[in-house]
PDB file of N, CA and C in Angstrom:
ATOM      1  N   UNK A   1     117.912  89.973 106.588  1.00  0.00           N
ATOM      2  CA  UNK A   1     116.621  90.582 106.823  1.00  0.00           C
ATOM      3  C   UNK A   1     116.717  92.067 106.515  1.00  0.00           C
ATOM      4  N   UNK A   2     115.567  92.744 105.640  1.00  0.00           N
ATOM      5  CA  UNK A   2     115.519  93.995 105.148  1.00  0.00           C
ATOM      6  C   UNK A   2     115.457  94.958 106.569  1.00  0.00           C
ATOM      7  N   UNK A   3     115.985  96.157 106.702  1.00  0.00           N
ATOM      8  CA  UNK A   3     115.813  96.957 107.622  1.00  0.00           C
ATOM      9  C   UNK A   3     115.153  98.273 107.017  1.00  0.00           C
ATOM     10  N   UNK A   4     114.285  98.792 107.746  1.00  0.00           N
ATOM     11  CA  UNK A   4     114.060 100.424 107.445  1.00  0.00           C
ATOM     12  C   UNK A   4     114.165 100.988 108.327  1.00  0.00           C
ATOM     13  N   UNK A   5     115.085 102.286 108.509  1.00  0.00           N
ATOM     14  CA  UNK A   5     115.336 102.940 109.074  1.00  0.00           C
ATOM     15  C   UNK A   5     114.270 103.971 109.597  1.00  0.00           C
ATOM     16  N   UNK A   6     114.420 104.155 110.822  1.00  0.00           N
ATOM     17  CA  UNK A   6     113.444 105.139 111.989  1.00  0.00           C
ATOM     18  C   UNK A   6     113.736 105.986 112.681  1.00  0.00           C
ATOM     19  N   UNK A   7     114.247 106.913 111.975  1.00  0.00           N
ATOM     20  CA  UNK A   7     115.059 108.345 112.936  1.00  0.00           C
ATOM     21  C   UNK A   7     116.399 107.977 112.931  1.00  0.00           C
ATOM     22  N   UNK A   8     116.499 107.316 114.306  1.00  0.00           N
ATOM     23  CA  UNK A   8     118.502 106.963 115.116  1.00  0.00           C
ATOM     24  C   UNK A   8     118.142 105.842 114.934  1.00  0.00           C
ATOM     25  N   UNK A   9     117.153 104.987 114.545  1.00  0.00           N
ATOM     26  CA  UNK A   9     117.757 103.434 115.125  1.00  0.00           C
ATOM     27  C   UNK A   9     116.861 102.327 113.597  1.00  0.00           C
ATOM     28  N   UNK A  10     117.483 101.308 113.486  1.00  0.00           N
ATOM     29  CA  UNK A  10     117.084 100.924 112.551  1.00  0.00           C
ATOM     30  C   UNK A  10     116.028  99.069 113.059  1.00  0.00           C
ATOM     31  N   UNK A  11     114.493  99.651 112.098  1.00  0.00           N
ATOM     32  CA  UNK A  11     113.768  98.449 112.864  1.00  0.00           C
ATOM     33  C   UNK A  11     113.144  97.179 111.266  1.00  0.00           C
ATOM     34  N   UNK A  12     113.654  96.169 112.146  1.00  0.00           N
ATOM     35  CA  UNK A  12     113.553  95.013 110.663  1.00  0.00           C
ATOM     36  C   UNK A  12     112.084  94.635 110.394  1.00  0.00           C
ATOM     37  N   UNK A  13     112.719  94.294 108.941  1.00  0.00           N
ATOM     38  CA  UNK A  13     110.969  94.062 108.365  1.00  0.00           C
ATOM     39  C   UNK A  13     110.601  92.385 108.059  1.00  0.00           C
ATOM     40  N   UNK A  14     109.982  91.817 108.768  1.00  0.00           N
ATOM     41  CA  UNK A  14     110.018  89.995 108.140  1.00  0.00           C
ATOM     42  C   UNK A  14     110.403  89.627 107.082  1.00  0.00           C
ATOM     43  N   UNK A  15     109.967  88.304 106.604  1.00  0.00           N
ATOM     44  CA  UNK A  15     110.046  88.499 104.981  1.00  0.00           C
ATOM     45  C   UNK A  15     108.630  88.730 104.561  1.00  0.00           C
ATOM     46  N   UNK A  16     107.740  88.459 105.275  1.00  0.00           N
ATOM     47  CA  UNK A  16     106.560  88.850 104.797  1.00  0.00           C
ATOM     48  C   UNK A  16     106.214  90.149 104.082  1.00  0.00           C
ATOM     49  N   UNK A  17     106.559  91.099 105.229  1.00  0.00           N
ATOM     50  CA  UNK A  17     106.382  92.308 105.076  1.00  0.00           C
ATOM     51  C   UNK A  17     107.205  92.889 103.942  1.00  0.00           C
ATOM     52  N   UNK A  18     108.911  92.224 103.312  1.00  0.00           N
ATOM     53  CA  UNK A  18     109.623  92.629 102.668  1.00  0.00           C
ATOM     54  C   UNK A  18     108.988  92.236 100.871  1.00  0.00           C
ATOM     55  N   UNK A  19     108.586  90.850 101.108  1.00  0.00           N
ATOM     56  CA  UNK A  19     107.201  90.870  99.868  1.00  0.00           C
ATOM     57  C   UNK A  19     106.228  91.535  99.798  1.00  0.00           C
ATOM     58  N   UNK A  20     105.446  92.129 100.786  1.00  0.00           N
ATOM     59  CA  UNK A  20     104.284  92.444 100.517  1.00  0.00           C
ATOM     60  C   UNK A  20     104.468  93.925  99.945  1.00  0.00           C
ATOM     61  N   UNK A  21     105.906  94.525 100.551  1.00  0.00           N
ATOM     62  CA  UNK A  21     106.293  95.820 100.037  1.00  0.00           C
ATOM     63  C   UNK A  21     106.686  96.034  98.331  1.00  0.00           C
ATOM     64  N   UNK A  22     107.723  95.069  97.961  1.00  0.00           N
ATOM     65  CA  UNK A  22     107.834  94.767  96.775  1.00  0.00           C
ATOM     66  C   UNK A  22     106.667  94.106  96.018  1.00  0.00           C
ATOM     67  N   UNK A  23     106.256  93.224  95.875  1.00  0.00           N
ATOM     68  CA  UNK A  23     104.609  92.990  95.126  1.00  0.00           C
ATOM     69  C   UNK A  23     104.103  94.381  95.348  1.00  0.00           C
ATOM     70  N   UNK A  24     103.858  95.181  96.461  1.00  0.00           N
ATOM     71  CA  UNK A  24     102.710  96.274  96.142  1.00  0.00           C
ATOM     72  C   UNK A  24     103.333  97.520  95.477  1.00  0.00           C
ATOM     73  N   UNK A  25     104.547  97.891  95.668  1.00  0.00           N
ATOM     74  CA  UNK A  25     105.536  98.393  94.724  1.00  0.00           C
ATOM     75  C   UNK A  25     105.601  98.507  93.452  1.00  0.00           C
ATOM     76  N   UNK A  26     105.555  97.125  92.709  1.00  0.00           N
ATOM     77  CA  UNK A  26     105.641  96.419  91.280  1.00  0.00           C
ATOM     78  C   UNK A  26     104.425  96.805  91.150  1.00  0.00           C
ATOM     79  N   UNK A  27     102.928  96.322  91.687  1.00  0.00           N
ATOM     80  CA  UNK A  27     101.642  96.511  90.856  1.00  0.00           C
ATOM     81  C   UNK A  27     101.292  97.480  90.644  1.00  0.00           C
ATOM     82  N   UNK A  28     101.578  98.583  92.030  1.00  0.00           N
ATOM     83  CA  UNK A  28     100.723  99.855  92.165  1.00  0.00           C
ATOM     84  C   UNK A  28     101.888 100.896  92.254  1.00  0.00           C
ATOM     85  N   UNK A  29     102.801 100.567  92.694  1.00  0.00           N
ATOM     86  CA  UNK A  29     104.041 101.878  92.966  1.00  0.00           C
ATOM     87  C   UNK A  29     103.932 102.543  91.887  1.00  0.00           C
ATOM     88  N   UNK A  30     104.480 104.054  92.089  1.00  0.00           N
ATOM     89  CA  UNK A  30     104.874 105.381  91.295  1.00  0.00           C
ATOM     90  C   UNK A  30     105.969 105.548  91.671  1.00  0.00           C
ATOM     91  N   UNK A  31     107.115 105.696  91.351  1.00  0.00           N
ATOM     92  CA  UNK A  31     108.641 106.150  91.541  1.00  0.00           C
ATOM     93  C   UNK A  31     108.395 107.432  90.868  1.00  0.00           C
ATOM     94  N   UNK A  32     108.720 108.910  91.458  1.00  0.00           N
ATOM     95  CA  UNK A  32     108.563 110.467  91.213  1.00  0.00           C
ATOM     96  C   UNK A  32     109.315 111.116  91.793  1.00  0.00           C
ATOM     97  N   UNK A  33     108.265 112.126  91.866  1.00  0.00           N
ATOM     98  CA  UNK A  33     108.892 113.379  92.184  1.00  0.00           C
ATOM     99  C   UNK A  33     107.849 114.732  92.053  1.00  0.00           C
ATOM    100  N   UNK A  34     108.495 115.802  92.700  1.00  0.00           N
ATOM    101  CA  UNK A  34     107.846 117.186  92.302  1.00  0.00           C
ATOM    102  C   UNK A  34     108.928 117.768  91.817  1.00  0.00           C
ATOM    103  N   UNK A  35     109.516 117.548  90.989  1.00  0.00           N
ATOM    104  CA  UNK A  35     110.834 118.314  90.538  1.00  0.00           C
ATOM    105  C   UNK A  35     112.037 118.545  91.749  1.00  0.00           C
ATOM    106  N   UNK A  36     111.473 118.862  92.878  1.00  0.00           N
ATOM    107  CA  UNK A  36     112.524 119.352  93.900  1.00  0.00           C
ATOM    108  C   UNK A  36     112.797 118.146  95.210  1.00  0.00           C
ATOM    109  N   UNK A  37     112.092 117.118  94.988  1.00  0.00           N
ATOM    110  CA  UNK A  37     112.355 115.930  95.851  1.00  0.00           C
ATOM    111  C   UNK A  37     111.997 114.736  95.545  1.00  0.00           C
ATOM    112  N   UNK A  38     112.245 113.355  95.521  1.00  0.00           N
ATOM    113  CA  UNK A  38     112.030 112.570  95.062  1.00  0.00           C
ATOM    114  C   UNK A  38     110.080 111.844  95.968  1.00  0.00           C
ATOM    115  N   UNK A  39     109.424 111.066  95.709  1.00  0.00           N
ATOM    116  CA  UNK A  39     108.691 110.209  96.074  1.00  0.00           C
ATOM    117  C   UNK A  39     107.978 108.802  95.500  1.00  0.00           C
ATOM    118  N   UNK A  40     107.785 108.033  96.395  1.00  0.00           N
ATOM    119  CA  UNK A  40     107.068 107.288  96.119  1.00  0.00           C
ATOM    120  C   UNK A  40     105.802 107.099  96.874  1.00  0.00           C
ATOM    121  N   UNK A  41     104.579 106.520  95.528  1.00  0.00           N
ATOM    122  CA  UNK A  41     103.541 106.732  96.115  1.00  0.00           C
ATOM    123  C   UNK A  41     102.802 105.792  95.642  1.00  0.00           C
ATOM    124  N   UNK A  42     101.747 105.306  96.160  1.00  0.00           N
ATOM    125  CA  UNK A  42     100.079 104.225  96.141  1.00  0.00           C
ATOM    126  C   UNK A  42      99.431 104.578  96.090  1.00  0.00           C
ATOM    127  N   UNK A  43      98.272 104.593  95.326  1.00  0.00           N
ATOM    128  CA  UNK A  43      96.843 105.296  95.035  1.00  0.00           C
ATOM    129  C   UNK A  43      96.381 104.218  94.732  1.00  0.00           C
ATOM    130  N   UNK A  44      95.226 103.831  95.764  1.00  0.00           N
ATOM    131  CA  UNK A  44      94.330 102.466  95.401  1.00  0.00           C
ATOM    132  C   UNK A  44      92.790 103.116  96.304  1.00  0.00           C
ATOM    133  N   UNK A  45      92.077 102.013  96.164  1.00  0.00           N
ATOM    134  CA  UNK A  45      90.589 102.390  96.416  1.00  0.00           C
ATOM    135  C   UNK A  45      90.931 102.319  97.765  1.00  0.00           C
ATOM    136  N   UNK A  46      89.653 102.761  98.572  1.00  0.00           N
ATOM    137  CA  UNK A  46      89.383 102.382  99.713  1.00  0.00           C
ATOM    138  C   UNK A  46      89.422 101.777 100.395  1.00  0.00           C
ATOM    139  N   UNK A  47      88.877 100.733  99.699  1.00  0.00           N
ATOM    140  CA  UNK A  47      88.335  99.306  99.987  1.00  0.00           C
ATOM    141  C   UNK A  47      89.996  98.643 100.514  1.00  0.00           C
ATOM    142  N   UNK A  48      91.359  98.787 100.273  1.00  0.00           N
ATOM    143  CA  UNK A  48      91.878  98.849 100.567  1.00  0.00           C
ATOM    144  C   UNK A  48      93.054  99.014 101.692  1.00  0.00           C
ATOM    145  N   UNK A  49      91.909  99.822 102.879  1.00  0.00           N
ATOM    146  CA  UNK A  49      92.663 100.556 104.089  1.00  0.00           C
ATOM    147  C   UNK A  49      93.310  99.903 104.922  1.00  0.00           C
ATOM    148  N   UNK A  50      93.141  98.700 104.966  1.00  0.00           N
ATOM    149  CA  UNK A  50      93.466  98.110 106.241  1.00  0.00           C
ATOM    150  C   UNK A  50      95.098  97.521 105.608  1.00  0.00           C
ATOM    151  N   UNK A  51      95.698  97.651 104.006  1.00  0.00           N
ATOM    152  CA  UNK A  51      96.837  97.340 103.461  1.00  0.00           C
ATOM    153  C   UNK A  51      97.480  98.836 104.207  1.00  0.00           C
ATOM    154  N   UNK A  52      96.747  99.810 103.707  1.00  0.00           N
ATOM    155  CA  UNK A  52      97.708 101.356 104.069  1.00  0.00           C
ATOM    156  C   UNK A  52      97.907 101.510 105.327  1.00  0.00           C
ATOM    157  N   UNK A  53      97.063 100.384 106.025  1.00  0.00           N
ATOM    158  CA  UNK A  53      97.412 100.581 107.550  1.00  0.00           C
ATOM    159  C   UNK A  53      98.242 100.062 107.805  1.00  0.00           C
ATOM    160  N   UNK A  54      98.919  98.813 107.194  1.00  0.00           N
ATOM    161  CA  UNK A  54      99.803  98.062 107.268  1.00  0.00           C
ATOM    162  C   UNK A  54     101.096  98.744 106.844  1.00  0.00           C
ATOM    163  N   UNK A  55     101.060  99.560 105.877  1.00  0.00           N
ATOM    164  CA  UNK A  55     102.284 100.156 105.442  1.00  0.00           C
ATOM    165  C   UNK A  55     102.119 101.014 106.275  1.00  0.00           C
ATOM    166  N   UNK A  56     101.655 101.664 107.034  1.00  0.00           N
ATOM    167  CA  UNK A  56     101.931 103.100 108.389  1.00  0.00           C
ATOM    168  C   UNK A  56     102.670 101.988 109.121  1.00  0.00           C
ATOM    169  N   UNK A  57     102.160 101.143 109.624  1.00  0.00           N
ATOM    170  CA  UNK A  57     102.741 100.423 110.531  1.00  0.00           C
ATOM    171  C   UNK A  57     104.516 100.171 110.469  1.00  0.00           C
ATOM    172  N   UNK A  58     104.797  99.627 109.060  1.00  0.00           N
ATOM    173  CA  UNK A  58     105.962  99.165 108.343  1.00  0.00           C
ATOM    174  C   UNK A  58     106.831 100.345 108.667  1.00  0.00           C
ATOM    175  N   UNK A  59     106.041 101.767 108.106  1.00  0.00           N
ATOM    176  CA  UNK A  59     107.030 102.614 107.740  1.00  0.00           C
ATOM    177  C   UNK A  59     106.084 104.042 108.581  1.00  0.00           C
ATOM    178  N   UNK A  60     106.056 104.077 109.697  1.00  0.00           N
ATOM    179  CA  UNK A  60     104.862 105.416 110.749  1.00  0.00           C
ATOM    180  C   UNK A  60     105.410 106.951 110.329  1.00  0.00           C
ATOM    181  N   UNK A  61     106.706 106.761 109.163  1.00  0.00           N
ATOM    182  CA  UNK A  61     107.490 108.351 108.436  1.00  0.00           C
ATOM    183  C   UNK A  61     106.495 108.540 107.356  1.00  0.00           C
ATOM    184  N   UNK A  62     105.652 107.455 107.068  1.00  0.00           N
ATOM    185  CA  UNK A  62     105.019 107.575 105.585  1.00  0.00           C
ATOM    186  C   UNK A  62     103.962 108.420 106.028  1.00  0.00           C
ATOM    187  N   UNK A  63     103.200 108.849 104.873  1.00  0.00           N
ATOM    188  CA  UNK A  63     101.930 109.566 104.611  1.00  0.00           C
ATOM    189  C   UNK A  63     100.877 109.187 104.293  1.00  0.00           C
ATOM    190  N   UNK A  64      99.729 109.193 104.537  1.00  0.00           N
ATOM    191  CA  UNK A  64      98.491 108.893 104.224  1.00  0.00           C
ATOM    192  C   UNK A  64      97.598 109.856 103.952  1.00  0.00           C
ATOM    193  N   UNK A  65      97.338 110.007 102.692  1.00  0.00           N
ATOM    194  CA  UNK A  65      95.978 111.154 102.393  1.00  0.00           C
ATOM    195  C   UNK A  65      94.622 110.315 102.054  1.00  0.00           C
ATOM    196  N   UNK A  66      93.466 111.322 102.266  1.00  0.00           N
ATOM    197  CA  UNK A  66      92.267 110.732 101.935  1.00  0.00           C
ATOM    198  C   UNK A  66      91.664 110.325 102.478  1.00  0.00           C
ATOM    199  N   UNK A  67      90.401 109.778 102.460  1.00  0.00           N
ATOM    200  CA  UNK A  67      90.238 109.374 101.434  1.00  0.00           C
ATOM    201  C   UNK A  67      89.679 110.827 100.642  1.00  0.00           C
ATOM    202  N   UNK A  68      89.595 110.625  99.391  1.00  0.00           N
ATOM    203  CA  UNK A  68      89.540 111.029  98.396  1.00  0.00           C
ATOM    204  C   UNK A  68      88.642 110.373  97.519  1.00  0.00           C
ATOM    205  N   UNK A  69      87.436 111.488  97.078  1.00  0.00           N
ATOM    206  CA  UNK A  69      86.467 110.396  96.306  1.00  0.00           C
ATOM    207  C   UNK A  69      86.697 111.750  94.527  1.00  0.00           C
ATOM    208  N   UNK A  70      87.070 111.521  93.629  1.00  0.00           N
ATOM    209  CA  UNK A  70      86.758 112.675  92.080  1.00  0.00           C
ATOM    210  C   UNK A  70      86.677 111.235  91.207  1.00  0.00           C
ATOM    211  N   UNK A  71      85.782 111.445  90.488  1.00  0.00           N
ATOM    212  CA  UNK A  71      85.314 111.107  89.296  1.00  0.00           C
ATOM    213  C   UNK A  71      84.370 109.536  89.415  1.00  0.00           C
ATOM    214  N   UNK A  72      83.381 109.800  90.478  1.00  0.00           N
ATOM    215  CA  UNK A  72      82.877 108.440  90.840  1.00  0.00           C
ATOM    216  C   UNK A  72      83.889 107.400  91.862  1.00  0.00           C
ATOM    217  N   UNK A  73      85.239 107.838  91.840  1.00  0.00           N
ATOM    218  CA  UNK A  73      86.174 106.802  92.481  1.00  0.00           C
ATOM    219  C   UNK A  73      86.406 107.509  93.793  1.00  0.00           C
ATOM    220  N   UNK A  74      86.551 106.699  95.073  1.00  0.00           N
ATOM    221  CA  UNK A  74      87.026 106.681  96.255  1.00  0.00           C
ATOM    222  C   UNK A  74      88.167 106.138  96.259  1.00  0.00           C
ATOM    223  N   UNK A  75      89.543 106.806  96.767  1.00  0.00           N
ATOM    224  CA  UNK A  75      90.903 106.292  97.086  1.00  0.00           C
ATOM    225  C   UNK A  75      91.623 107.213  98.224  1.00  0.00           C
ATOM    226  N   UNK A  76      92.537 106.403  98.439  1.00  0.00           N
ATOM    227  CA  UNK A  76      93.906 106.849  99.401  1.00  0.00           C
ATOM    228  C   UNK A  76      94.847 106.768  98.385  1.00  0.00           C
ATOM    229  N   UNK A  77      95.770 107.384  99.246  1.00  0.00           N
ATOM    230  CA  UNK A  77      96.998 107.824  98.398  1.00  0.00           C
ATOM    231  C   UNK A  77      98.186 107.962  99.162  1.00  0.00           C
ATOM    232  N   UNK A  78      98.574 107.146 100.072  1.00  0.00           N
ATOM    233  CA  UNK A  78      99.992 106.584 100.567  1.00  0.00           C
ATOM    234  C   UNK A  78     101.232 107.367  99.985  1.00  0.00           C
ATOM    235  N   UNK A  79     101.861 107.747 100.958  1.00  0.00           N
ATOM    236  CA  UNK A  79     103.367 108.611  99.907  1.00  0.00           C
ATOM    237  C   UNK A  79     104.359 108.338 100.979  1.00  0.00           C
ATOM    238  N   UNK A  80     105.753 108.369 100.323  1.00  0.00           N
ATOM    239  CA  UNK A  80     107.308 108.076 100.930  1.00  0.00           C
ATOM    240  C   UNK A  80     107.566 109.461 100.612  1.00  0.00           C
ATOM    241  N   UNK A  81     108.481 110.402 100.613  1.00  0.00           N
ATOM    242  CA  UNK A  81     109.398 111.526  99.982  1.00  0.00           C
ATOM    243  C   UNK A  81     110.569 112.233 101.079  1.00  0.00           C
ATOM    244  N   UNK A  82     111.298 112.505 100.354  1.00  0.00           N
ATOM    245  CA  UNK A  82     112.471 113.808 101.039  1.00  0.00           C
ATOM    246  C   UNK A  82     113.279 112.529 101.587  1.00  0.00           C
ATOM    247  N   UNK A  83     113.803 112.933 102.932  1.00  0.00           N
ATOM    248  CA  UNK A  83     114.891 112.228 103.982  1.00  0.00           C
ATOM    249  C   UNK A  83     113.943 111.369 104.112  1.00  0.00           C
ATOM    250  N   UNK A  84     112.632 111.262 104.826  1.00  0.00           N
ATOM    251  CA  UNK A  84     112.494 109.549 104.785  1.00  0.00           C
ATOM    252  C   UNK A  84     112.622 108.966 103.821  1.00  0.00           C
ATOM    253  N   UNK A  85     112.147 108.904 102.686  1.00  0.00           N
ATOM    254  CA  UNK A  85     111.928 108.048 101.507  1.00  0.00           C
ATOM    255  C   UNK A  85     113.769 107.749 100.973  1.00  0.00           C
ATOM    256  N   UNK A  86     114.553 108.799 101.647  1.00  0.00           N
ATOM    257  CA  UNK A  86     115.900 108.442 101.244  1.00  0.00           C
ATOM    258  C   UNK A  86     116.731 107.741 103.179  1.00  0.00           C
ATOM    259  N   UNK A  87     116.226 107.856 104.099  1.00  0.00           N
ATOM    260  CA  UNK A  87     116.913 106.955 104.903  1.00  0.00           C
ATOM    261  C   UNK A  87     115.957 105.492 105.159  1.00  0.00           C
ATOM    262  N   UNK A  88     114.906 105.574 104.729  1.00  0.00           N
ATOM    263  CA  UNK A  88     114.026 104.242 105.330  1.00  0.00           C
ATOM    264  C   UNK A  88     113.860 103.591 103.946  1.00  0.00           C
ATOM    265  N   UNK A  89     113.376 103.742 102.846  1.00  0.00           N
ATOM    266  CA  UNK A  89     112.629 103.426 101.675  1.00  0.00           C
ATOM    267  C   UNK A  89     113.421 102.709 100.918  1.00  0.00           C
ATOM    268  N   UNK A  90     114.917 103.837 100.448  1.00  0.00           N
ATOM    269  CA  UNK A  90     115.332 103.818  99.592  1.00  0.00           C
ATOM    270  C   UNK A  90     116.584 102.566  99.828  1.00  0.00           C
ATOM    271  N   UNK A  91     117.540 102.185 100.917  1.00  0.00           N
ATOM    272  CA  UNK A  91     118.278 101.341 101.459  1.00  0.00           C
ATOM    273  C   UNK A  91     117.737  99.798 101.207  1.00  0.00           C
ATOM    274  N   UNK A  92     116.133  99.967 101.752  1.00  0.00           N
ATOM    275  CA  UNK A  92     115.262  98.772 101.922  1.00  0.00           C
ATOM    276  C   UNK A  92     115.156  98.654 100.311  1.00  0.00           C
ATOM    277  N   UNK A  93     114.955  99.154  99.548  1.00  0.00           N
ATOM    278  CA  UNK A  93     114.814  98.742  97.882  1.00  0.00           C
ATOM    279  C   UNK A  93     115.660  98.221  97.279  1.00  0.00           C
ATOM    280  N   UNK A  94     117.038  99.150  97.802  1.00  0.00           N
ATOM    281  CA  UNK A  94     118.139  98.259  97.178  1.00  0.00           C
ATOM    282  C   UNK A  94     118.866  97.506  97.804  1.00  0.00           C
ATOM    283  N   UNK A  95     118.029  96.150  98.375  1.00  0.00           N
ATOM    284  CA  UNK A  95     117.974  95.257  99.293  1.00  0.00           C
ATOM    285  C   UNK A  95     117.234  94.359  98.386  1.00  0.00           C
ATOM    286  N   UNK A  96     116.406  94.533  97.967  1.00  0.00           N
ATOM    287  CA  UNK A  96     115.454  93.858  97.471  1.00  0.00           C
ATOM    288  C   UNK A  96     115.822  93.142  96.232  1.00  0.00           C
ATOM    289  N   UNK A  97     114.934  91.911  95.610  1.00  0.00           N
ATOM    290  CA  UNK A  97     115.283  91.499  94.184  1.00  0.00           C
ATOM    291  C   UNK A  97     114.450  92.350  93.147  1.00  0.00           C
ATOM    292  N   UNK A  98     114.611  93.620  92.885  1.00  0.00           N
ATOM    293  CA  UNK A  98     113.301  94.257  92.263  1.00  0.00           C
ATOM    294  C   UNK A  98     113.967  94.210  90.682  1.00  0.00           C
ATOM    295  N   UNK A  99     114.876  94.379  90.565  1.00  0.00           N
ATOM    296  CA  UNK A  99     115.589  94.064  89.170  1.00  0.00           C
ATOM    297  C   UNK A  99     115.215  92.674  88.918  1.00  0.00           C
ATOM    298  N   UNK A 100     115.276  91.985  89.300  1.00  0.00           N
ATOM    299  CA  UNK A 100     114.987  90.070  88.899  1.00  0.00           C
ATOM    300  C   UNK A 100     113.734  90.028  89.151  1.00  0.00           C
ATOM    301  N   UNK A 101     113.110  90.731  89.923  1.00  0.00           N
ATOM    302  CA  UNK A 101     111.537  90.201  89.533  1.00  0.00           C
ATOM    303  C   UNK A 101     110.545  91.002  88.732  1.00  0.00           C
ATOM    304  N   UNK A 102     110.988  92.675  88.138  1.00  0.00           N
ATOM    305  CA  UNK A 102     109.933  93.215  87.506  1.00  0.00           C
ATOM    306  C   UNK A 102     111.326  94.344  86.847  1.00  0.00           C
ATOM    307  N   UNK A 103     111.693  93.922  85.473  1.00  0.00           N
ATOM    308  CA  UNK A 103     112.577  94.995  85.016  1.00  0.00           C
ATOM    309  C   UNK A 103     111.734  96.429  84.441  1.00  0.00           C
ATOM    310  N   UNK A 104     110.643  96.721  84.698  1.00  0.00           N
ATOM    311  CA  UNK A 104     109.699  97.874  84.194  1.00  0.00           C
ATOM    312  C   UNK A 104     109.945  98.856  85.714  1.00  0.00           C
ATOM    313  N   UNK A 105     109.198  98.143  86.876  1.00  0.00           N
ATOM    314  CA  UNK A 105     109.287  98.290  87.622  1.00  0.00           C
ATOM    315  C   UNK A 105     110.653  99.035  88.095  1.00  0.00           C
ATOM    316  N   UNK A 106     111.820  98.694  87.881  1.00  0.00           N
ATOM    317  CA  UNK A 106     113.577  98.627  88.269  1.00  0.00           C
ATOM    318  C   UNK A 106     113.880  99.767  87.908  1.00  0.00           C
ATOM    319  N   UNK A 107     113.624  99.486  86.217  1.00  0.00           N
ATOM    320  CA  UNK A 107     114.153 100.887  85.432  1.00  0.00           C
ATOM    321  C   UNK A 107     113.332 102.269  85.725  1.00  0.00           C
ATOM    322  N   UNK A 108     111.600 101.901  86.587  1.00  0.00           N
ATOM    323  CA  UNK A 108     110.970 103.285  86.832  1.00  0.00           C
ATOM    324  C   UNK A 108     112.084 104.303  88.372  1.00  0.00           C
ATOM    325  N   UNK A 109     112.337 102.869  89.167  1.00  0.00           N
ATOM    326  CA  UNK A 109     113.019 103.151  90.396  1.00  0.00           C
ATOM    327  C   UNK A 109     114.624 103.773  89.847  1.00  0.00           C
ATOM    328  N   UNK A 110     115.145 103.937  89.115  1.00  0.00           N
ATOM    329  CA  UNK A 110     116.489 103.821  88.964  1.00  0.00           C
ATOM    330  C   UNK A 110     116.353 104.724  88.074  1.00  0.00           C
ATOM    331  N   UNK A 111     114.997 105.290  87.218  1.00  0.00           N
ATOM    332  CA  UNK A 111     115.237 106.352  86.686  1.00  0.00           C
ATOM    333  C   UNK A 111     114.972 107.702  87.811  1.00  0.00           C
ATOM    334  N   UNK A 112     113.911 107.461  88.687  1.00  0.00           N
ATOM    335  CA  UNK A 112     113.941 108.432  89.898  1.00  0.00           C
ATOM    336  C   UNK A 112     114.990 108.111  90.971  1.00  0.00           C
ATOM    337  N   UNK A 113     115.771 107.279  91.204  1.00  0.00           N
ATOM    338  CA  UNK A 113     117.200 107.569  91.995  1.00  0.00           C
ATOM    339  C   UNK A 113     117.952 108.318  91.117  1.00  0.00           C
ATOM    340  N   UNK A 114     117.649 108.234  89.606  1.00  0.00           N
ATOM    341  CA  UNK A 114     119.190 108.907  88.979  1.00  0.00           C
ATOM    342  C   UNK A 114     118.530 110.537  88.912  1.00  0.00           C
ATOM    343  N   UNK A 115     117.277 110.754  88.669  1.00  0.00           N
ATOM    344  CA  UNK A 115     116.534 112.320  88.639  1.00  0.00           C
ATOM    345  C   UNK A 115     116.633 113.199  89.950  1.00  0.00           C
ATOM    346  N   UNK A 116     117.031 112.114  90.538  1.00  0.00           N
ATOM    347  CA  UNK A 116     117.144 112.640  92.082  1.00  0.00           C
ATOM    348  C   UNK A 116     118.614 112.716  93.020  1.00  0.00           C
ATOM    349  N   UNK A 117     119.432 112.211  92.256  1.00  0.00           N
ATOM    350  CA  UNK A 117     120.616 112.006  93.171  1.00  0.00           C
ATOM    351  C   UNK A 117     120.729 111.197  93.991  1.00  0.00           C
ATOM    352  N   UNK A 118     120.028 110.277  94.163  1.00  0.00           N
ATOM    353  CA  UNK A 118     119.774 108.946  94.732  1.00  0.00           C
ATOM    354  C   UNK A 118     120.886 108.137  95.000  1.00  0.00           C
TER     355      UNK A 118
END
């Protein structure tokens, strides 16, 4: 069972939750950065909220901006970065089958672990 880490103590994720992270990862994930720290992030509509509530829940280190409405579109914008995204995020990924199930996906993650020192 996948774990993500929570400060001192480490709290497990079902398998539900360990798919629903990877599927939403693969469709919508961004593997980044601002040059000086790594992140990952979700930008989806609105209509949406009650998923981003689900990932606060998963992961309560994460971020939530928005909503946010430019160019006719309404969205949130979910973010991982710094020490969380490297003690909770990053352990739980490479846990995962993300190489065997989306090699686009793998190589975006593995090019921001290697930009980052990951």
């Amino acid at each position: 069972m996948g774990r993500a880490r929570r400060g001192a103590h480490m709290t497990e994720l079902n398998d539900f939750q360990r798919g629903l992270l990877l599927g939403i990862l693969i469709g919508e994930g961004h593997f980044g950065g601002d040059g000086k720290q790594p992140h990952v992030t979700l930008r989806m509509h609105t209509r949406h909220q009650r998923l981003f509530e689900t990932l606060l829940g998963m992961f309560p280190e994460s971020k939530l901006y928005g909503p946010y409405t430019h160019g006719g579109r309404s969205y949130f914008q979910w973010m991982m970065r710094g020490q969380t995204l490297r003690e909770s995020l990053i352990p739980l990924l490479d846990e995962l089958p993300l190489e065997q199930t989306d090699e686009h996906a793998y190589e975006r993650y593995q090019d921001m672990k290697r930009r980052y020192g990951l």
